[in-house]
C-alpha atoms as a PDB file:
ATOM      1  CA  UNK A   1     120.583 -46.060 -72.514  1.00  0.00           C
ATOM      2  CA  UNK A   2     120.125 -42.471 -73.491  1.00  0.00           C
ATOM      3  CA  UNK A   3     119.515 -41.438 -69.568  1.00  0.00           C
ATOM      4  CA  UNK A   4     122.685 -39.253 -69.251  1.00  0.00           C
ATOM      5  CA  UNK A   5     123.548 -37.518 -72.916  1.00  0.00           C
ATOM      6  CA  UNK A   6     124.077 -34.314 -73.308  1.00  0.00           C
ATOM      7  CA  UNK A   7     124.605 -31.976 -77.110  1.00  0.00           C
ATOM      8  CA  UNK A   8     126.538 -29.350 -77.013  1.00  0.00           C
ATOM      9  CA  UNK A   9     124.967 -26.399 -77.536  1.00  0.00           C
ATOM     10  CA  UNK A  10     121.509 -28.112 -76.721  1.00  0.00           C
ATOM     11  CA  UNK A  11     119.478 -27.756 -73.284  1.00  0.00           C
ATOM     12  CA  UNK A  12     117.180 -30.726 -72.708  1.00  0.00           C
ATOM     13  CA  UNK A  13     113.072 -29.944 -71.439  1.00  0.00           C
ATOM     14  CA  UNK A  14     114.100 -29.692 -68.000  1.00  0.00           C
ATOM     15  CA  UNK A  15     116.672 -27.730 -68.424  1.00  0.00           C
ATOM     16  CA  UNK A  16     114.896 -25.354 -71.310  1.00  0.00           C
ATOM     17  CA  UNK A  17     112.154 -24.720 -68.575  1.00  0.00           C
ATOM     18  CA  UNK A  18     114.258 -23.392 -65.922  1.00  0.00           C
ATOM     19  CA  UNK A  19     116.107 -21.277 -68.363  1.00  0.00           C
ATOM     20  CA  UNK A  20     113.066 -19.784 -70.541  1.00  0.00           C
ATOM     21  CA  UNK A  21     110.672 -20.069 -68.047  1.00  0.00           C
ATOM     22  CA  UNK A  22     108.347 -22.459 -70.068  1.00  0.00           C
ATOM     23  CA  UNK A  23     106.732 -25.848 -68.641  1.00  0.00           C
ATOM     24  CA  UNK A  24     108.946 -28.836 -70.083  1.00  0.00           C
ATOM     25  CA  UNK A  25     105.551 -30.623 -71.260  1.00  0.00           C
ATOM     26  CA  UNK A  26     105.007 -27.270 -73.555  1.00  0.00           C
ATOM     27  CA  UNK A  27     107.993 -27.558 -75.290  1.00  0.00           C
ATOM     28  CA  UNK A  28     107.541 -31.220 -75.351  1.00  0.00           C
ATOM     29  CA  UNK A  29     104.583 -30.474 -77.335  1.00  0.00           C
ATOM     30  CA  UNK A  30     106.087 -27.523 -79.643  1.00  0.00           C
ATOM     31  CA  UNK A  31     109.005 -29.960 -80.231  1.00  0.00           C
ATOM     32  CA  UNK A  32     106.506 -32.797 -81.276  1.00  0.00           C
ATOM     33  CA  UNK A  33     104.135 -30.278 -83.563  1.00  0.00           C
ATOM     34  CA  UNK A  34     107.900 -29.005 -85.334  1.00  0.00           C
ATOM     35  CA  UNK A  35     107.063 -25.421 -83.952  1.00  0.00           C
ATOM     36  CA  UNK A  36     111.228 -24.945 -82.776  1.00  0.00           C
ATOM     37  CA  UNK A  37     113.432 -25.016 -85.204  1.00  0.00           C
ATOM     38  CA  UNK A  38     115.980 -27.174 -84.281  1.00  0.00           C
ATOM     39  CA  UNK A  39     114.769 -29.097 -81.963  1.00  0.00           C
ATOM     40  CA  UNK A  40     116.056 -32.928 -81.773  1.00  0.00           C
ATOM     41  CA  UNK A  41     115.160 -36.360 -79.889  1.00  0.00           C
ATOM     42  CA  UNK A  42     117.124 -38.583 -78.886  1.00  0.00           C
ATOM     43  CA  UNK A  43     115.654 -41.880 -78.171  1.00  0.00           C
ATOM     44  CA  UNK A  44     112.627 -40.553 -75.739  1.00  0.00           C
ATOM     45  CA  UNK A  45     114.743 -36.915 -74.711  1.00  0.00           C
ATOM     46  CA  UNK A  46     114.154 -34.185 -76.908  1.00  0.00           C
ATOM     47  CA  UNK A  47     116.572 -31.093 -77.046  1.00  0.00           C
ATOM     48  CA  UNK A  48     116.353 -27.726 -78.021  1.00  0.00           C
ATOM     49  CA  UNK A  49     118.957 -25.109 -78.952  1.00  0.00           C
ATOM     50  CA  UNK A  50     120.515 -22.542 -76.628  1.00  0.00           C
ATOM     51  CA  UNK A  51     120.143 -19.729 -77.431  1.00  0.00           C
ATOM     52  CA  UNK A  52     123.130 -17.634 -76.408  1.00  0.00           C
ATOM     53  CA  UNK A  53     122.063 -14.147 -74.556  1.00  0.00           C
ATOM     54  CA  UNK A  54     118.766 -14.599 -73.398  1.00  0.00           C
ATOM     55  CA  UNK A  55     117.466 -13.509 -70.082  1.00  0.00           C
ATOM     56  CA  UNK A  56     114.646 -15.259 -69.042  1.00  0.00           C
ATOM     57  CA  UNK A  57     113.631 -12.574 -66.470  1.00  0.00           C
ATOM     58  CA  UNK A  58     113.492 -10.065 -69.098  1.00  0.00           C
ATOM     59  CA  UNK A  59     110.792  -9.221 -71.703  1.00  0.00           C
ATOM     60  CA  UNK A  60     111.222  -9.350 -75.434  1.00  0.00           C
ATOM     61  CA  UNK A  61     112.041  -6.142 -76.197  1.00  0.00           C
ATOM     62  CA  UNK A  62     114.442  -5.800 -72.941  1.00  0.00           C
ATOM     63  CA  UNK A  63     116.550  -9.145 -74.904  1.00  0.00           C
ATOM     64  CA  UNK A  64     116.281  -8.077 -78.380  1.00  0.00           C
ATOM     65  CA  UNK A  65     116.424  -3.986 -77.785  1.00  0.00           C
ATOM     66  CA  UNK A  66     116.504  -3.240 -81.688  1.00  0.00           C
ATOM     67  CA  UNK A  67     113.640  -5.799 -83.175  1.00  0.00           C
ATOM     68  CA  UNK A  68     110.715  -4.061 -84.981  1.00  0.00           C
ATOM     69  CA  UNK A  69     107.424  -5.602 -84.505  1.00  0.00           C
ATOM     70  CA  UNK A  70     105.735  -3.085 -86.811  1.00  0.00           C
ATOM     71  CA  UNK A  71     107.983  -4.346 -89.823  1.00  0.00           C
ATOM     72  CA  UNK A  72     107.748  -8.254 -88.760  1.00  0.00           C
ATOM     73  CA  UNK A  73     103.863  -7.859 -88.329  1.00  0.00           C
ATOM     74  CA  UNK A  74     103.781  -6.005 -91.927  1.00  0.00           C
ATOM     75  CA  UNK A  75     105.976  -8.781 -93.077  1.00  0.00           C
ATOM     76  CA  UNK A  76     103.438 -11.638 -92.611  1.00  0.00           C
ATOM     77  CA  UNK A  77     100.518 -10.018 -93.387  1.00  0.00           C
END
């Protein structure tokens, strides 16, 4: 029933692991546990949002150039 949908603006597990270069039964898992924010099911397909800009072939600090771990680390201790 639920075989073909598709969100806008929402990649489903297959497609999340060929874009962010993480096995679909990981995020299956982080989905299930809450851990992304955002993430929805669907009958038995969960989705998670797209997020606009990433490169999975880069690192962290090669997508987000300007983040400071030193002040994000300091912020949860």
């Amino acid at each position: 029933m639920f075989d073909n949908i598709s969100i806008p603006g929402y990649l489903t597990l297959t497609e999340a692991e060929g874009k962010y270069g993480m096995k679909a039964d990981t995020l299956k898992k982080r989905c299930q546990k809450r851990e992304i924010v955002g993430a929805k099911k669907v009958g038995k397909t969960w989705f998670v949002p797209q997020l606009p800009g990433i490169d999975p072939g880069k690192t962290i600090l090669e997508n987000y150039p300007t983040l400071n771990f030193d002040v994000a680390l300091s912020s949860n201790a």
